[in-house]
PDB file of N, CA and C in Angstrom:
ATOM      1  N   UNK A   1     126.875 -13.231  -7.760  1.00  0.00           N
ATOM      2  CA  UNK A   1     127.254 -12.046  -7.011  1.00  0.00           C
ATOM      3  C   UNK A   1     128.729 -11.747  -7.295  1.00  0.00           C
ATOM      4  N   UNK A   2     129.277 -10.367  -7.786  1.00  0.00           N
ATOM      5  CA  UNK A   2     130.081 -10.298  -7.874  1.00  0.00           C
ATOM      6  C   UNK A   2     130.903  -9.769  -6.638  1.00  0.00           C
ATOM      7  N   UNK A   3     132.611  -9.346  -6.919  1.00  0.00           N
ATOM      8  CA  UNK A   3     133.069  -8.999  -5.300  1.00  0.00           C
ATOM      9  C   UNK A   3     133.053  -7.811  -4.826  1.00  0.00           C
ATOM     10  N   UNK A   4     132.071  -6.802  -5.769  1.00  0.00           N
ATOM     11  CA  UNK A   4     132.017  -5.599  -5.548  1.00  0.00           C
ATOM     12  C   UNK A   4     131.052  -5.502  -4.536  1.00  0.00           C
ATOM     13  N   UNK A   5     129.983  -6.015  -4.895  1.00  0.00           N
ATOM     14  CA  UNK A   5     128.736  -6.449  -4.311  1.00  0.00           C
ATOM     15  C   UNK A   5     128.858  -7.162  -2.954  1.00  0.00           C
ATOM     16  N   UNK A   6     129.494  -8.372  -2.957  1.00  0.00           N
ATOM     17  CA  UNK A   6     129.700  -9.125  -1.975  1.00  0.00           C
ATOM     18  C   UNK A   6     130.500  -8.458  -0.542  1.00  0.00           C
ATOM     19  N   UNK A   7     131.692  -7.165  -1.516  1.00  0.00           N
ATOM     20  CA  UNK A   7     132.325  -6.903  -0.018  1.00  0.00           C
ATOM     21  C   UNK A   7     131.789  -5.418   0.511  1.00  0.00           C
ATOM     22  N   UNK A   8     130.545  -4.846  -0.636  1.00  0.00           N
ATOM     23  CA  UNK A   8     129.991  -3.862   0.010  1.00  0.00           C
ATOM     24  C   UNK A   8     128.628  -4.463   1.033  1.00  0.00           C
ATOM     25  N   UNK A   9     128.028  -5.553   0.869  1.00  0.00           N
ATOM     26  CA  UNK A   9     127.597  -6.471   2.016  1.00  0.00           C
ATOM     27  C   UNK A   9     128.273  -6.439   3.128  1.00  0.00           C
ATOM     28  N   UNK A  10     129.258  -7.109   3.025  1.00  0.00           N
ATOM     29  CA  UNK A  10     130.270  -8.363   4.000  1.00  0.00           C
ATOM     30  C   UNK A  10     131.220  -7.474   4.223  1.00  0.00           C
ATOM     31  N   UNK A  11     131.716  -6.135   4.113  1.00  0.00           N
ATOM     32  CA  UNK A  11     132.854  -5.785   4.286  1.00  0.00           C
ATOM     33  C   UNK A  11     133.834  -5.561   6.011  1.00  0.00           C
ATOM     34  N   UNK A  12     132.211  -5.184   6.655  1.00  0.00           N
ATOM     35  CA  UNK A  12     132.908  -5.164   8.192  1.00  0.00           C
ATOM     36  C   UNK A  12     133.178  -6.554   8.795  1.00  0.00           C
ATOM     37  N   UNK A  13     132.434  -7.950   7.985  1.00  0.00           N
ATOM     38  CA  UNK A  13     133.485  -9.536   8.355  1.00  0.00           C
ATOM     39  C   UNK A  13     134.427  -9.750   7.573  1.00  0.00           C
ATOM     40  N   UNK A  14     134.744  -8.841   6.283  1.00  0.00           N
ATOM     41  CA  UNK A  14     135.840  -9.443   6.001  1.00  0.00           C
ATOM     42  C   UNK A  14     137.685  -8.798   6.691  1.00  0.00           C
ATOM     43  N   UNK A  15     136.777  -7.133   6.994  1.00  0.00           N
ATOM     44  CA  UNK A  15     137.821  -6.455   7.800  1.00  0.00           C
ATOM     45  C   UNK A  15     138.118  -7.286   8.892  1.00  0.00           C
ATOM     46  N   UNK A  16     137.278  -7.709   9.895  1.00  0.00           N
ATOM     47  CA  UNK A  16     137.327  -8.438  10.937  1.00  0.00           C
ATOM     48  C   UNK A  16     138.297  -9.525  10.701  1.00  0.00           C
ATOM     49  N   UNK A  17     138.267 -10.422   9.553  1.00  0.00           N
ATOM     50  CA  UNK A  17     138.728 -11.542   9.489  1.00  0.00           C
ATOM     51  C   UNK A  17     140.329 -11.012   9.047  1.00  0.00           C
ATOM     52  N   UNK A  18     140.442  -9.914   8.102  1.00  0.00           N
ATOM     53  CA  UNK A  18     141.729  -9.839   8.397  1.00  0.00           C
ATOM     54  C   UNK A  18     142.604  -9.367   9.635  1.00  0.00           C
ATOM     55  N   UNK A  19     141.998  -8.738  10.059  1.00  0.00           N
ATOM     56  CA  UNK A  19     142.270  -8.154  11.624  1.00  0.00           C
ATOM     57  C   UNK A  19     142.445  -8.913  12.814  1.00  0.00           C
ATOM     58  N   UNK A  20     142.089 -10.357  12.573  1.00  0.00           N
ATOM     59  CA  UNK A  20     142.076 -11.165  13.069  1.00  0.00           C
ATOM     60  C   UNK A  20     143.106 -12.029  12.767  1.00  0.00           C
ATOM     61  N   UNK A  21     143.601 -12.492  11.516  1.00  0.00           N
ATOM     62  CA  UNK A  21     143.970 -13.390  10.845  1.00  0.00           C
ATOM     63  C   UNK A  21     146.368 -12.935  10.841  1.00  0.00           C
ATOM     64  N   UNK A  22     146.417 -11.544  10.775  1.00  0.00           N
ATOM     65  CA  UNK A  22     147.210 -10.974  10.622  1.00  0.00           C
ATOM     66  C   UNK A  22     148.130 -11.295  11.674  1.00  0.00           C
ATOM     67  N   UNK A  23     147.803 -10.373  12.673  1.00  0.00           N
ATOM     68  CA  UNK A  23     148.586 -10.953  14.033  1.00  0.00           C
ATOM     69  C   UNK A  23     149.286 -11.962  14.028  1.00  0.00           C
ATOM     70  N   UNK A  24     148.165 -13.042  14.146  1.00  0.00           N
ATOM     71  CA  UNK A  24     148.336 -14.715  14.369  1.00  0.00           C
ATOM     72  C   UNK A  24     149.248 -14.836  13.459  1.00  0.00           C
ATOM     73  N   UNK A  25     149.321 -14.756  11.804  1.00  0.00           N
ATOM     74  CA  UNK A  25     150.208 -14.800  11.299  1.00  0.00           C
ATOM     75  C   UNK A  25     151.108 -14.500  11.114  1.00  0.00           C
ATOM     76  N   UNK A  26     151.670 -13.217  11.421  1.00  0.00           N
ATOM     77  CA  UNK A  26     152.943 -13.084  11.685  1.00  0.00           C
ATOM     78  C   UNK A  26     153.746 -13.008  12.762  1.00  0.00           C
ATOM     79  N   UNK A  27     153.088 -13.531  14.120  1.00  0.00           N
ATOM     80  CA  UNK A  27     153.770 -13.987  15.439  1.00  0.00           C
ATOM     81  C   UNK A  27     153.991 -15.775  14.856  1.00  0.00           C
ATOM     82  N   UNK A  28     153.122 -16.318  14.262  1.00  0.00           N
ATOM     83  CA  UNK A  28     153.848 -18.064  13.925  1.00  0.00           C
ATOM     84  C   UNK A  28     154.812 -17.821  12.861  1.00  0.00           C
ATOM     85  N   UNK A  29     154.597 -17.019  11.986  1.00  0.00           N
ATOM     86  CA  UNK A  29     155.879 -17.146  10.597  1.00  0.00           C
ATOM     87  C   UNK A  29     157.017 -16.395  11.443  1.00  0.00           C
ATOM     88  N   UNK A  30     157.129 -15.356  12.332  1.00  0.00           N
ATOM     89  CA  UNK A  30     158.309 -14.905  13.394  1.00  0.00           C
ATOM     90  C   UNK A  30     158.851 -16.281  14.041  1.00  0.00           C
ATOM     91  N   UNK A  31     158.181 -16.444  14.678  1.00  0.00           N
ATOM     92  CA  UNK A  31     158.537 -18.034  15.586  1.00  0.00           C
ATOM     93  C   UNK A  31     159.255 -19.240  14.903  1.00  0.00           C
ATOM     94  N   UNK A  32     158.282 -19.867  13.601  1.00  0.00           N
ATOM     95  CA  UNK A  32     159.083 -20.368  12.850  1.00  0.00           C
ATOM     96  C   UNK A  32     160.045 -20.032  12.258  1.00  0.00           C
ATOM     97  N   UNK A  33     160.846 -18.831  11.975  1.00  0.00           N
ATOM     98  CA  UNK A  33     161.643 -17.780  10.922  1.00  0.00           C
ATOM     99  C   UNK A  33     162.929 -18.341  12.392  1.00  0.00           C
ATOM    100  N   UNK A  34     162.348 -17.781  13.367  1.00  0.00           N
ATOM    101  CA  UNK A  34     163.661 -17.712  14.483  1.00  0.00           C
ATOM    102  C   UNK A  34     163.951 -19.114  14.846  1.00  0.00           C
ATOM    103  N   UNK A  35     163.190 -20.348  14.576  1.00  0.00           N
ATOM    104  CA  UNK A  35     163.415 -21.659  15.150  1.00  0.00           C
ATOM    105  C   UNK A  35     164.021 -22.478  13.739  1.00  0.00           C
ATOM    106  N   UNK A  36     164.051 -21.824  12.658  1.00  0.00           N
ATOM    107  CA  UNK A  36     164.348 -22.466  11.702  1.00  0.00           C
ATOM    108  C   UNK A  36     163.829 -23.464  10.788  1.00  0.00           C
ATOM    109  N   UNK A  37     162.518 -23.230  11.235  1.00  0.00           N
ATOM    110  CA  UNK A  37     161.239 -24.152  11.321  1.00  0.00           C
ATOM    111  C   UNK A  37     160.989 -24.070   9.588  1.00  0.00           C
ATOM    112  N   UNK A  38     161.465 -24.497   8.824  1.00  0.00           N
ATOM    113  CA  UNK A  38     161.481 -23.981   7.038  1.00  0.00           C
ATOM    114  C   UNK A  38     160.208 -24.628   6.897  1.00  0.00           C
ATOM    115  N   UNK A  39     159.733 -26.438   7.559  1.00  0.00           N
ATOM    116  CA  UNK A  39     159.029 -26.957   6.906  1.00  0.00           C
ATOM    117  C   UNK A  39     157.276 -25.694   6.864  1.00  0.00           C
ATOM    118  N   UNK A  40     157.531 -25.732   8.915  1.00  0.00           N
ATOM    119  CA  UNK A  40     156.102 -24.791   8.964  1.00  0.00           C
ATOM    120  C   UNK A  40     156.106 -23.512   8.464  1.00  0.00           C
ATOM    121  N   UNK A  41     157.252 -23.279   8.321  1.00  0.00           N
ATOM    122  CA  UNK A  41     156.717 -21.751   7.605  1.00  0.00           C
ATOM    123  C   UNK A  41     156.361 -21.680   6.413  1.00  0.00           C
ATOM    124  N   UNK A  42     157.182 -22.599   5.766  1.00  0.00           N
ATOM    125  CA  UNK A  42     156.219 -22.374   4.403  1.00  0.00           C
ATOM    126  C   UNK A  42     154.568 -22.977   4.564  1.00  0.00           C
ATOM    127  N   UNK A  43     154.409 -23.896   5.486  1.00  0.00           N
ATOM    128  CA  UNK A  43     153.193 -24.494   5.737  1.00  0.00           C
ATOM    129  C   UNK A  43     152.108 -23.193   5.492  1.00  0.00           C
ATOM    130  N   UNK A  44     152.771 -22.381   7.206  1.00  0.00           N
ATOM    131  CA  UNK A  44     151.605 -21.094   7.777  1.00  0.00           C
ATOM    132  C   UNK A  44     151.657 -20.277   6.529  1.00  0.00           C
ATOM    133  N   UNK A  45     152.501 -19.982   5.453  1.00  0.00           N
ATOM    134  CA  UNK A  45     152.716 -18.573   4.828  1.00  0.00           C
ATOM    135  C   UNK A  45     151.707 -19.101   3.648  1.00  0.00           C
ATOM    136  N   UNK A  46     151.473 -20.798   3.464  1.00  0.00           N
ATOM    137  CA  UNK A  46     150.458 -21.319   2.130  1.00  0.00           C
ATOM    138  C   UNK A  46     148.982 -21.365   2.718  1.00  0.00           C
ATOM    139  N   UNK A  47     148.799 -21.855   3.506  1.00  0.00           N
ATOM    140  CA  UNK A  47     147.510 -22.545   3.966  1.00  0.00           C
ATOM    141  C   UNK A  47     146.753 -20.948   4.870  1.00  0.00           C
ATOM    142  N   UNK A  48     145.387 -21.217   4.489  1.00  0.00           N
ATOM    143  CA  UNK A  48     144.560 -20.081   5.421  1.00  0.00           C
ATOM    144  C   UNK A  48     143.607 -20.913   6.059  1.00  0.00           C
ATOM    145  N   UNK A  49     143.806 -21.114   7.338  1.00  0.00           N
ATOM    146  CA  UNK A  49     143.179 -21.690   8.540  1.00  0.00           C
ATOM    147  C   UNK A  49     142.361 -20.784   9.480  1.00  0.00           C
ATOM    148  N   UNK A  50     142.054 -19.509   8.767  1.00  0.00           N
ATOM    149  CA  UNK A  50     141.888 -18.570   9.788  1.00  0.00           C
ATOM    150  C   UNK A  50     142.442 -18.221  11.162  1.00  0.00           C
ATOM    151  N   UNK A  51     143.631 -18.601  11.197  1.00  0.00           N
ATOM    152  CA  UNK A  51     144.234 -18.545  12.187  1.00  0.00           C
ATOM    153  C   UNK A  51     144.471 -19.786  13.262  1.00  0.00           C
ATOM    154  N   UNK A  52     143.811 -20.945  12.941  1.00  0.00           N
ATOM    155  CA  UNK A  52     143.852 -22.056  13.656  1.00  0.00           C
ATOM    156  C   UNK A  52     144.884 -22.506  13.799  1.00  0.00           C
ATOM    157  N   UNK A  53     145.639 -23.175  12.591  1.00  0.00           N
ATOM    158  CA  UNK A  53     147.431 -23.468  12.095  1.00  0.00           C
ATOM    159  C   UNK A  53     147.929 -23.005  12.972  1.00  0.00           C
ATOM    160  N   UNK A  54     148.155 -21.438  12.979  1.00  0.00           N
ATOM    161  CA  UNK A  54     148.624 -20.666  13.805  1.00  0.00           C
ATOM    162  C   UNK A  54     148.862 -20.651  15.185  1.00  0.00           C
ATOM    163  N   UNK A  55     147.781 -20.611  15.258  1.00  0.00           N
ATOM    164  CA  UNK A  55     147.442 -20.555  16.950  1.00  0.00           C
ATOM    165  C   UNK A  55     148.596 -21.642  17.375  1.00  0.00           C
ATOM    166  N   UNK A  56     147.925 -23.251  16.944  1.00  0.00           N
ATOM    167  CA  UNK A  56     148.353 -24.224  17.346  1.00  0.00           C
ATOM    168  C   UNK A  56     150.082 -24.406  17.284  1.00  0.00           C
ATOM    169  N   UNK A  57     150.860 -23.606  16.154  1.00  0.00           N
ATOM    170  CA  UNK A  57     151.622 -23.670  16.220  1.00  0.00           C
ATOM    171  C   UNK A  57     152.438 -22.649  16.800  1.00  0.00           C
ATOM    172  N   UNK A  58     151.536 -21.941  17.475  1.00  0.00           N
ATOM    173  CA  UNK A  58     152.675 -20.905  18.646  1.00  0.00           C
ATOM    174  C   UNK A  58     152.363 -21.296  20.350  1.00  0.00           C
ATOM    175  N   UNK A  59     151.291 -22.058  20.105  1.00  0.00           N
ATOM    176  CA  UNK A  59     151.121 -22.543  21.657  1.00  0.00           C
ATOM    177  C   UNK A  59     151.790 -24.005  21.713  1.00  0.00           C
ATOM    178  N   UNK A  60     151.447 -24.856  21.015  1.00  0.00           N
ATOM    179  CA  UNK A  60     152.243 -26.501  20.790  1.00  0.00           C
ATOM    180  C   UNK A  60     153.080 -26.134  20.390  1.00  0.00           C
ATOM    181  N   UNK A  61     153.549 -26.667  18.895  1.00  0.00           N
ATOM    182  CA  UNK A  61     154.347 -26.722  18.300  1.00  0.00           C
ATOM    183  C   UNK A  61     155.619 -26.728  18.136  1.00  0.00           C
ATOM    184  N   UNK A  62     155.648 -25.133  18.003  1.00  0.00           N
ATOM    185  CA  UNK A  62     156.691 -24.364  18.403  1.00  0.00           C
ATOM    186  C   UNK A  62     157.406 -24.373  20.133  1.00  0.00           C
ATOM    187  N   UNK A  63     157.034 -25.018  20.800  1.00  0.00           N
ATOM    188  CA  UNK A  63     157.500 -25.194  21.975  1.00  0.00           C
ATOM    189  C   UNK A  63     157.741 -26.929  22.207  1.00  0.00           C
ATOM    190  N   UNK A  64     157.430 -27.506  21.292  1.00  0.00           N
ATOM    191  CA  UNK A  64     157.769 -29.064  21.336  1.00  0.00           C
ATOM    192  C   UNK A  64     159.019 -28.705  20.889  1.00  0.00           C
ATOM    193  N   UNK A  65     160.238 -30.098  21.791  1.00  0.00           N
ATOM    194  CA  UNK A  65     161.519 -30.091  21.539  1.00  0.00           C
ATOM    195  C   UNK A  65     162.020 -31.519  20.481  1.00  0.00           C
ATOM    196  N   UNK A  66     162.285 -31.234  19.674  1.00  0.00           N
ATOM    197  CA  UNK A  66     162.802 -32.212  18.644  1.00  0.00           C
ATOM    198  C   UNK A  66     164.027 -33.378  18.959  1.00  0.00           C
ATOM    199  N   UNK A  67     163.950 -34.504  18.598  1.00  0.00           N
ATOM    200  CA  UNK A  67     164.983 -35.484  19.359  1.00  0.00           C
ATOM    201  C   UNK A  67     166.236 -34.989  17.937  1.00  0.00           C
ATOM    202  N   UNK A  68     165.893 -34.240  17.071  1.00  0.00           N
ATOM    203  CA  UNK A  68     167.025 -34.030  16.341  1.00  0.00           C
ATOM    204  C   UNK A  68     167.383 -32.852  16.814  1.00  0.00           C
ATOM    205  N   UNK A  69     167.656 -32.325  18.150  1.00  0.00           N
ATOM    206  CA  UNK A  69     168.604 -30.753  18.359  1.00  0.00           C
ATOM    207  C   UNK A  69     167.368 -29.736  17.985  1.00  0.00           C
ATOM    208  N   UNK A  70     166.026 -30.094  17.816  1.00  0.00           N
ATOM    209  CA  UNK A  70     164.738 -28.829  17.677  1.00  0.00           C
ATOM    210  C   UNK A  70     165.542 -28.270  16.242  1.00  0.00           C
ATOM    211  N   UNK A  71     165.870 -29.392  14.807  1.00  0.00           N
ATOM    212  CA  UNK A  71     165.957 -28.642  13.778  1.00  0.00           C
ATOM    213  C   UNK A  71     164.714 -29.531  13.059  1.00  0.00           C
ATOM    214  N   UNK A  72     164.214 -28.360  11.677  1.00  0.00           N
ATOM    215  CA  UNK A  72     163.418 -28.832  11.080  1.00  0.00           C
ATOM    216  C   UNK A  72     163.469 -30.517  10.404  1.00  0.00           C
TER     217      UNK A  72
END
């Protein structure tokens, strides 16, 4: 199957999934960008978790305090 085919099938889950996926990602790469967070951002900006990464790192993560001063 090629992807012509595949996203005239699948096209209203793949809209979904970006519509989904977007947000999340650029409220954690914001968060990390402002916390200085270099390691996770390059993490969130490589890896596609569908938004999981994400999530986790704007509800945890990003709100855990570091015994080094909260630098990366």
């Amino acid at each position: 199957m090629d992807f012509e085919t595949f996203y005239n099938q699948h096209s209203l889950l793949l809209w979904l999934t970006v519509l989904w996926v977007l947000p999340w990602k650029g409220v954690a790469l914001w968060k990390a960008s402002k916390k200085n967070h270099l390691k996770w951002f390059i993490a969130l900006l490589i890896l596609n978790t569908f938004a999981g990464l994400e999530i986790l790192y704007i509800f945890i993560f990003s709100e855990m305090k570091n015994k080094k001063g909260d630098k990366d």
